[in-house]
Protein backbone atom coordinates (compact mmCIF):
# COMPACT_ATOMS: atom_id res chain seq x y z
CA UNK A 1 0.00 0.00 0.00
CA UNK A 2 2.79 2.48 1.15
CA UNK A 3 4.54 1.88 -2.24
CA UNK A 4 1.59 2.34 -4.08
CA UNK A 5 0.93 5.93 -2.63
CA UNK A 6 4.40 6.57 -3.31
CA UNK A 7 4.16 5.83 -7.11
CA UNK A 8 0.88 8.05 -7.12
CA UNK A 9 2.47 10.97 -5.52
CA UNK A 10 5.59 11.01 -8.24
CA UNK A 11 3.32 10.78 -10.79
CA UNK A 12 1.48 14.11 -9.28
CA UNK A 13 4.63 15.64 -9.32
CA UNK A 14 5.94 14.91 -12.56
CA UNK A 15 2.64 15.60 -13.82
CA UNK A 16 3.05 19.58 -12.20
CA UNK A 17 6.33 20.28 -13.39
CA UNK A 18 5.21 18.76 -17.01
CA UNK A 19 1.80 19.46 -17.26
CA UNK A 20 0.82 17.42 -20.16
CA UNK A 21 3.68 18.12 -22.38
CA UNK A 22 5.87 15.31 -23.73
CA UNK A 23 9.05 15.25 -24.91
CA UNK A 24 8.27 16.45 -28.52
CA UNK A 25 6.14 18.95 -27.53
CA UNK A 26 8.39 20.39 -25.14
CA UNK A 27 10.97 20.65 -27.86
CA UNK A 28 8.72 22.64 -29.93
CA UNK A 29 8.33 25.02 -27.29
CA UNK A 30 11.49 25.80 -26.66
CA UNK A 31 12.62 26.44 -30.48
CA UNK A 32 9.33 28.66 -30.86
CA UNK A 33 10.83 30.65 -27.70
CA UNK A 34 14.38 30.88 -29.45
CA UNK A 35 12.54 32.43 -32.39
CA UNK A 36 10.62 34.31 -30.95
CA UNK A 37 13.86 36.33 -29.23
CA UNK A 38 15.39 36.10 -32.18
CA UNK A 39 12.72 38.16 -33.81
CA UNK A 40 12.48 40.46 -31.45
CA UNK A 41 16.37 41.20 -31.46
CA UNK A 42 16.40 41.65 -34.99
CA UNK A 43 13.90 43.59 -35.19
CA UNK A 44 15.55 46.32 -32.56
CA UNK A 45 18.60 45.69 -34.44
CA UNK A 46 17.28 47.08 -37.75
CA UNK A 47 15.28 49.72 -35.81
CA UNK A 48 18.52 51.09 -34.34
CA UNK A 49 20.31 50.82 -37.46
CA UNK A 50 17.14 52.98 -39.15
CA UNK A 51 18.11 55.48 -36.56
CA UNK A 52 21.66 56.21 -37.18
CA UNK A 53 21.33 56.21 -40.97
CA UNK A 54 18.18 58.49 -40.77
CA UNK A 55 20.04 60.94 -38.15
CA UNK A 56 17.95 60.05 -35.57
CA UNK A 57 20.41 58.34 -32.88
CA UNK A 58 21.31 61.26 -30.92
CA UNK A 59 17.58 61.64 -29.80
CA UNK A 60 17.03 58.34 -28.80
CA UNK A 61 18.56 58.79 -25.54
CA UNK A 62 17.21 62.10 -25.15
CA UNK A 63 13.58 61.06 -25.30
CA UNK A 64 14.22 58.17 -22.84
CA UNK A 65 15.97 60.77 -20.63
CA UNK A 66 15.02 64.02 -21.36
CA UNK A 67 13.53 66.70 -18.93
CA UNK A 68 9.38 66.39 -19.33
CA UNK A 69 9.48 69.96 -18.09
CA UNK A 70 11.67 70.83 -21.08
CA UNK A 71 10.69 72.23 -23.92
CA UNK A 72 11.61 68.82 -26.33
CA UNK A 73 10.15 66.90 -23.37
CA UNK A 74 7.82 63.85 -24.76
CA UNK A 75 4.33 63.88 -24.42
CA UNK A 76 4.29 62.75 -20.45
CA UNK A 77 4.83 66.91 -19.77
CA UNK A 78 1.45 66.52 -19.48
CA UNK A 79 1.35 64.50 -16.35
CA UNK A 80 4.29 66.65 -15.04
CA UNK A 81 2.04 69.75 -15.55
CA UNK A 82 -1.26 68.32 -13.47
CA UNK A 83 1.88 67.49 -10.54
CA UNK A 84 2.69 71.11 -11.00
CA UNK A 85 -0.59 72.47 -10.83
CA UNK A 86 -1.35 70.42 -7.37
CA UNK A 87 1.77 71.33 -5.63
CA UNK A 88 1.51 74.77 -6.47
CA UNK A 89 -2.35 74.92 -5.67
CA UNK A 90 -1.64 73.32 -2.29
CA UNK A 91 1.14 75.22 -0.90
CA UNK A 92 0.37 78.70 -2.39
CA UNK A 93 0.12 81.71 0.15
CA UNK A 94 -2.42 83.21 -1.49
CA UNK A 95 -4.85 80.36 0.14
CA UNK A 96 -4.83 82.54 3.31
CA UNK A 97 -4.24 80.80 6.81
CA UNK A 98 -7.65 78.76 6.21
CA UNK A 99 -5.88 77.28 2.94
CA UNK A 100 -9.64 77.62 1.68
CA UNK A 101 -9.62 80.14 -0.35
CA UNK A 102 -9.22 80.19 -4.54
CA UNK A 103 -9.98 83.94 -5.41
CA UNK A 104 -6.94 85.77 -6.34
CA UNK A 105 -7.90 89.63 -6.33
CA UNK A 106 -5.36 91.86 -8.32
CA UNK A 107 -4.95 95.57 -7.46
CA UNK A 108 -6.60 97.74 -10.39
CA UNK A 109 -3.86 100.46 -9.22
CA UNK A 110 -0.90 97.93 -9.49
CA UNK A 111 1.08 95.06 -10.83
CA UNK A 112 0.81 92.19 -10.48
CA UNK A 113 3.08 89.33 -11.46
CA UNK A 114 0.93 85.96 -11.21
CA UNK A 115 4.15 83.68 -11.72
CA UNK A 116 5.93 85.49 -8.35
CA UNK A 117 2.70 85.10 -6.29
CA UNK A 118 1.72 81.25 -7.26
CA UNK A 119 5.49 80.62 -6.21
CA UNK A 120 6.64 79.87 -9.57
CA UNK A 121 9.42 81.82 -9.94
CA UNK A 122 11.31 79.88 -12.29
CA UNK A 123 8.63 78.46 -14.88
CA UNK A 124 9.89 75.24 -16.63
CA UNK A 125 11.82 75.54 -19.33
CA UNK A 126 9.22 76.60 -22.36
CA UNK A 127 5.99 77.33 -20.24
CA UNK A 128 3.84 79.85 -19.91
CA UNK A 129 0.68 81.63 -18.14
CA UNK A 130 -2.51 82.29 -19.74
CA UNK A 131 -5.86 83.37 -18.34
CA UNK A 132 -9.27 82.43 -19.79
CA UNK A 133 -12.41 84.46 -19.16
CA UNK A 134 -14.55 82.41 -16.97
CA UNK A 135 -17.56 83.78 -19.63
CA UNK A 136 -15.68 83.23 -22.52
CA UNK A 137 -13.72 80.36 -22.36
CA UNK A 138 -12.13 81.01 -26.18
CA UNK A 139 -10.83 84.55 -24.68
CA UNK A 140 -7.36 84.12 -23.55
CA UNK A 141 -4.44 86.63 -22.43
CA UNK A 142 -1.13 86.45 -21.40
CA UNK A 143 -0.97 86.34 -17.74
CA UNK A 144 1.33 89.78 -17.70
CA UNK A 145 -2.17 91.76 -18.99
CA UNK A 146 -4.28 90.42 -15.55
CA UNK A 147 -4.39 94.14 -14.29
CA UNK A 148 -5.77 95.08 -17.57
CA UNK A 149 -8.25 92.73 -18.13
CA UNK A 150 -11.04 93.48 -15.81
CA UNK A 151 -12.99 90.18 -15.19
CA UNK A 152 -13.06 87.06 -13.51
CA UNK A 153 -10.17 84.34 -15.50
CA UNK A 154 -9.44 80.90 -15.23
CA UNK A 155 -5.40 80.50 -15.19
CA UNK A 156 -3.82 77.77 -17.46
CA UNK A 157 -0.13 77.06 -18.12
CA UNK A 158 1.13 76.07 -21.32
CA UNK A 159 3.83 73.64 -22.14
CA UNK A 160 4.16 72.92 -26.02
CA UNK A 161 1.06 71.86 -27.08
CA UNK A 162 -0.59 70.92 -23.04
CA UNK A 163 -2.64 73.02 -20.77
CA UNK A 164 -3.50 72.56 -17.76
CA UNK A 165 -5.82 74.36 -15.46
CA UNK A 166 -5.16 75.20 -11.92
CA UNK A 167 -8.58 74.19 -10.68
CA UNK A 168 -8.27 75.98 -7.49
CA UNK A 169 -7.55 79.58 -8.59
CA UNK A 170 -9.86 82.15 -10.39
CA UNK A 171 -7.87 85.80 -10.81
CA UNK A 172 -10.22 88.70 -10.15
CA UNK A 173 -9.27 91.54 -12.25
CA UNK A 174 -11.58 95.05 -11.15
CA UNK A 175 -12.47 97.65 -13.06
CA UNK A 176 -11.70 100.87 -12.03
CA UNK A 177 -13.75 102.64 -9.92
CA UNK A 178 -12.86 105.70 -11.67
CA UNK A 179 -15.40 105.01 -14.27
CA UNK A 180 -18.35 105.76 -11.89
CA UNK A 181 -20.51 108.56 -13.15
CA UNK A 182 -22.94 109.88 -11.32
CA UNK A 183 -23.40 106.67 -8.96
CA UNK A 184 -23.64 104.55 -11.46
CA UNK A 185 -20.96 101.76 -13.19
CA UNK A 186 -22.67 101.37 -16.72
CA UNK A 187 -26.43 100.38 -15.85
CA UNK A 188 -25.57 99.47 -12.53
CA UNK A 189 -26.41 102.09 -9.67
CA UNK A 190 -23.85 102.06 -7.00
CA UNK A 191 -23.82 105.56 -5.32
CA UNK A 192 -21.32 107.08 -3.57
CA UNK A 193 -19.11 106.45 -0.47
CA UNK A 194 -18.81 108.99 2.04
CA UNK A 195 -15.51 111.50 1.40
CA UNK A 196 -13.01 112.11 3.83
CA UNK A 197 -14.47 115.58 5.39
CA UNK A 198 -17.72 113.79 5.39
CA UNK A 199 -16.88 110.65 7.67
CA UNK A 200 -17.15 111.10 11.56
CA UNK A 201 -12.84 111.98 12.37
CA UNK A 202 -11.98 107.94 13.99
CA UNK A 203 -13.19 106.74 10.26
CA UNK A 204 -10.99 108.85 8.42
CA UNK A 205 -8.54 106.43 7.48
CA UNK A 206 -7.14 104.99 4.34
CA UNK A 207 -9.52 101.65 5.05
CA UNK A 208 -12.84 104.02 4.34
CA UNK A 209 -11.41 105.48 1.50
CA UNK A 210 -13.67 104.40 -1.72
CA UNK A 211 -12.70 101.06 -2.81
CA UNK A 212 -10.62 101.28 -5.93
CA UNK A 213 -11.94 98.76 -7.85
CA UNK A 214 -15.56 96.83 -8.65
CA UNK A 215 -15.51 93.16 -9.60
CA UNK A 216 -18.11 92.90 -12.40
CA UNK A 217 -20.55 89.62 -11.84
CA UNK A 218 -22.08 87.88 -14.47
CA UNK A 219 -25.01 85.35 -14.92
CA UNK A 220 -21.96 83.24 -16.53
CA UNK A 221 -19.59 84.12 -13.43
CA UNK A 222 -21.94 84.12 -10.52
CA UNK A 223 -21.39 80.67 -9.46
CA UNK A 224 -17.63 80.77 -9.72
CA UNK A 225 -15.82 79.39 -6.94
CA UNK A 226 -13.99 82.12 -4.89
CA UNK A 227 -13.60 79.90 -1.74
CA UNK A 228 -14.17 76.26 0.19
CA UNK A 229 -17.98 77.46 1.06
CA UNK A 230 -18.43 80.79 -1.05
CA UNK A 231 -19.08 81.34 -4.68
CA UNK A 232 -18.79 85.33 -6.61
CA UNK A 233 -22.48 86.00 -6.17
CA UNK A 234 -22.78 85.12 -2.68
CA UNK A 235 -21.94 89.08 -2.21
CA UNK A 236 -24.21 90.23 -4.78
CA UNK A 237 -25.81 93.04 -3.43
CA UNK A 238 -29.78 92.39 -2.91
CA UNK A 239 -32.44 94.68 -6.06
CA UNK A 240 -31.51 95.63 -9.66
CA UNK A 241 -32.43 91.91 -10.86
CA UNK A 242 -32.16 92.73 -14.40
CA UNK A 243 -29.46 95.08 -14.86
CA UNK A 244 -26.32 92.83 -15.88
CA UNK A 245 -23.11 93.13 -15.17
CA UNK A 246 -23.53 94.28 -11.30
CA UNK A 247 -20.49 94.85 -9.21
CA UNK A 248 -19.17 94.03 -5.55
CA UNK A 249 -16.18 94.54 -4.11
CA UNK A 250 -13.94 91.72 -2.17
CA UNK A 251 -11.42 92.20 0.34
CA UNK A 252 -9.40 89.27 0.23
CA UNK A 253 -8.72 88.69 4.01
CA UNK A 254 -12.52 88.52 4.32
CA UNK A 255 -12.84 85.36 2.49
CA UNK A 256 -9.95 84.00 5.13
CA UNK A 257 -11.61 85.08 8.30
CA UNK A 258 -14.60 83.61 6.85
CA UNK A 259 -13.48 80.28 6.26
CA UNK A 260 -11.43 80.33 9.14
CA UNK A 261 -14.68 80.59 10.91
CA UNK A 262 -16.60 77.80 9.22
CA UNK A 263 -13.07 75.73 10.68
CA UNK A 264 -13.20 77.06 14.32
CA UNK A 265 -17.44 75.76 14.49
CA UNK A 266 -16.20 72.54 12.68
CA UNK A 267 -13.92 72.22 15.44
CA UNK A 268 -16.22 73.06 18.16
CA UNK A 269 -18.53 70.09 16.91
CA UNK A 270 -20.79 72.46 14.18
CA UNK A 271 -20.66 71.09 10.93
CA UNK A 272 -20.56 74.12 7.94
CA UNK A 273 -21.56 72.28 4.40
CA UNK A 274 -24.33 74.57 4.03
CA UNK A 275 -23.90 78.43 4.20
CA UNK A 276 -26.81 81.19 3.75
CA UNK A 277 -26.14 84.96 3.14
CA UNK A 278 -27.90 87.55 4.93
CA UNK A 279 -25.86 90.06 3.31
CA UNK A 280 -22.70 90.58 1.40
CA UNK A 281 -21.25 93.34 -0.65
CA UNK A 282 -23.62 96.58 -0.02
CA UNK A 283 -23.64 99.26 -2.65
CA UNK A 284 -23.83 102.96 -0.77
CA UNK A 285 -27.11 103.49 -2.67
CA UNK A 286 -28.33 100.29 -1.15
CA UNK A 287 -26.93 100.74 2.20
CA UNK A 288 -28.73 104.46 2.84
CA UNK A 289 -32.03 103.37 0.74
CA UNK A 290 -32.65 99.80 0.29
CA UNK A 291 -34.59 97.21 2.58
CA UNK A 292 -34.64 97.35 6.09
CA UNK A 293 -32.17 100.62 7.30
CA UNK A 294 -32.96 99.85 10.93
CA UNK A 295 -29.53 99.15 13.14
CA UNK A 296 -27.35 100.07 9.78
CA UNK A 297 -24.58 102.04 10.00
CA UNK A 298 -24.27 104.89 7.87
CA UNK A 299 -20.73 103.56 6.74
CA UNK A 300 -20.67 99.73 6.92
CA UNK A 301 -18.37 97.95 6.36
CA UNK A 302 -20.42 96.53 3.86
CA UNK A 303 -20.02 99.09 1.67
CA UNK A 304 -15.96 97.76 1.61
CA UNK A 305 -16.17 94.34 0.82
CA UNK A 306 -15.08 92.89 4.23
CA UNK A 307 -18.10 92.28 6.12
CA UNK A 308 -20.58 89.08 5.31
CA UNK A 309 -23.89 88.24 7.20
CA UNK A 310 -24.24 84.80 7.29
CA UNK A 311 -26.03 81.76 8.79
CA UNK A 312 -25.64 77.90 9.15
CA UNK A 313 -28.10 76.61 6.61
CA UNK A 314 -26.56 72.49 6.77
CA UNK A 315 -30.17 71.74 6.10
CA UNK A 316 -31.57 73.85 3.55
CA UNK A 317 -34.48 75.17 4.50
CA UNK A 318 -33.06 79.03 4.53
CA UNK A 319 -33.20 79.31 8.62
CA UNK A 320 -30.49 78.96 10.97
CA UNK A 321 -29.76 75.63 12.62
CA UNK A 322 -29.84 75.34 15.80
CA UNK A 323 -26.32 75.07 16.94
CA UNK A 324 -26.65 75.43 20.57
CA UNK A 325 -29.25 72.35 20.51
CA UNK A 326 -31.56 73.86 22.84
CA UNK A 327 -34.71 73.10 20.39
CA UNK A 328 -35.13 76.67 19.45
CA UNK A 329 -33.82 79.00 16.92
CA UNK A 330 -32.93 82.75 18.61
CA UNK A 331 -29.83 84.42 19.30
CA UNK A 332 -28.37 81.63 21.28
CA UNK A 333 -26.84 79.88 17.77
CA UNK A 334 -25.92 83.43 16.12
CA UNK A 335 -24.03 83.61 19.37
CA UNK A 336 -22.54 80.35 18.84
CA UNK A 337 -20.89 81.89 15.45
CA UNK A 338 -19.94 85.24 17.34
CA UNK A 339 -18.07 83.30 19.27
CA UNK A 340 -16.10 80.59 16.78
CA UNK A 341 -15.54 84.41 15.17
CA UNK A 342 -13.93 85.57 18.53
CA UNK A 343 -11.44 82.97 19.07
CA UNK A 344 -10.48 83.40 15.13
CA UNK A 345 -9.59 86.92 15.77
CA UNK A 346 -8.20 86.23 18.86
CA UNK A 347 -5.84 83.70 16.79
CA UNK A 348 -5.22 86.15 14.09
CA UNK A 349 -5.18 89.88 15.33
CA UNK A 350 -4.67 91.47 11.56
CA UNK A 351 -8.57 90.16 11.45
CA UNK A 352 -10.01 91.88 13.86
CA UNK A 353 -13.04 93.93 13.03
């Protein structure tokens, strides 16, 4: 019995090393594998000689090893260019402290060089910036003309024949408030701020001075990201439904402090995926005459672009959650966000007010 078991389990064996090939067969295979390599080596031998007789052998190496960032880089530069785009989008300043914000808002007074401030000083070899109007996606500019461009702009960078978007970054380009007349930018009434001699003598500083510049909002542009939780028309200033383009103005820190804010009540055990806007950008037309005046101040802050009246909406139905969980909605959960605003300007003084 125990040499019969024996026999079976060689014949197992044999039978997995060899499955089902005799000796014949097995010869076969192995010449159809020589030939095979054979084949294949001649083939790469003709290919290479193709190269050198055609002037080609010099490049061979340089397309195995090349750069992709440089300008005879093969067509990977393409890969290389989304790696760029998502380091650069991730560690740029311009994000604020929050790292939340995608709205870069140029100076309509200034410069401004878009290569310095995404922290791409030295471009690859052979790239370039480009904007693209966010309503026109077939307008393009170089990125040096952002200052005089007014408009909100996608920005690309070029390498041969790629693009690539950076996703996270819209470039807000005013126009200049200088071409107010008589209160109005185009068809768009926006008043006038309060001069110098006219404000009360603690608000005349350079901060209520008349913004210089108006961002123009679109029906195309409206919905264009600007931050984590806020989009351009969230400070769209409330009347004039059919007059097209309107204007607001946007101080960049207060898209920071916002979203700093949605991250100090996330913290504190408030969830912020659903934001509703009391009020935004106020024109000075609107802030003296429209809606309720009651409890407004004569020069809001409003009226600057860094002020936002908003509510935690997670649920949709356009109230205020209750975030104190006491079953009722009052001014126990708008205290709740006075106070997540508190300990962000507490953490950042240059926020305060």
């Amino acid at each position: 019995m125990a040499d019969r078991t024996e026999k079976r389990r060689a014949g197992l064996f044999s039978r997995l090393e060899n499955p089902g090939l005799g000796p014949v067969q097995e010869k076969l295979l192995n010449t159809g594998l020589v030939l095979l390599v054979v084949l294949f080596t001649g083939g790469w031998a003709v290919a290479i000689a193709d190269a050198y007789r055609s002037g080609r052998s010099l490049n061979v190496a340089r397309e195995v090893t090349a750069s992709p960032v440089s300008s005879n880089a093969p067509p990977p530069a393409a890969f290389l260019l989304d790696r760029l785009v998502r380091a650069t989008t991730e560690e740029a300043p311009w994000r604020g402290h929050s790292g939340a914000v995608s709205a870069l808002i140029t100076d309509p007074d200034g410069t401004l060089d878009l290569a310095d401030t995404l922290g791409l000083q030295a471009l690859p070899e052979g790239a370039t910036l480009e904007l693209q109007q966010v309503d026109s996606p077939g307008v393009r500019a170089p990125a040096t003309q952002a200052r005089g461009r007014p408009g909100a702009w996608n920005v690309l960078v070029r390498l041969r024949d790629e693009v690539q978007a950076f996703s996270d970054l819209a470039v807000l380009s005013p126009v200049s408030a200088d071409l107010i007349r008589e209160g109005r930018l185009g068809r768009y009434l926006v008043g006038s701020w309060p001069a110098r001699g006219e404000r009360p003598a603690r608000l005349r500083t350079p901060s209520y001075d008349p913004p210089r510049g108006l961002i123009a909002v679109t029906p195309a542009n409206r919905d264009l990201p600007i931050s984590e939780h806020l989009v351009l028309g969230d400070f769209l200033t409330k009347g004039q439904t059919d007059v097209w383009p309107k204007y607001v103005a946007i101080s960049p820190r207060i898209l920071d402090k916002l979203e700093l804010t949605f991250q100090e009540l996330e913290r504190s055990g408030h969830p912020v995926e659903n934001v509703g806007i009391i009020s935004g950008f106020r024109t000075p037309y609107y802030n003296a005459h429209g809606g309720s005046t009651s409890g407004r101040g004569s020069v809001s802050r409003h009226m600057y672009g860094d002020a936002m009246d908003f509510y935690v909406d997670n649920d949709g139905d356009g109230r205020m959650d209750d975030l104190n969980g006491d079953g009722r909605i009052d001014r126990g959960d708008a205290a709740v966000i006075a106070r997540a605003a508190g300990r962000v300007e507490a953490a950042y003084p240059q926020y305060v007010g």
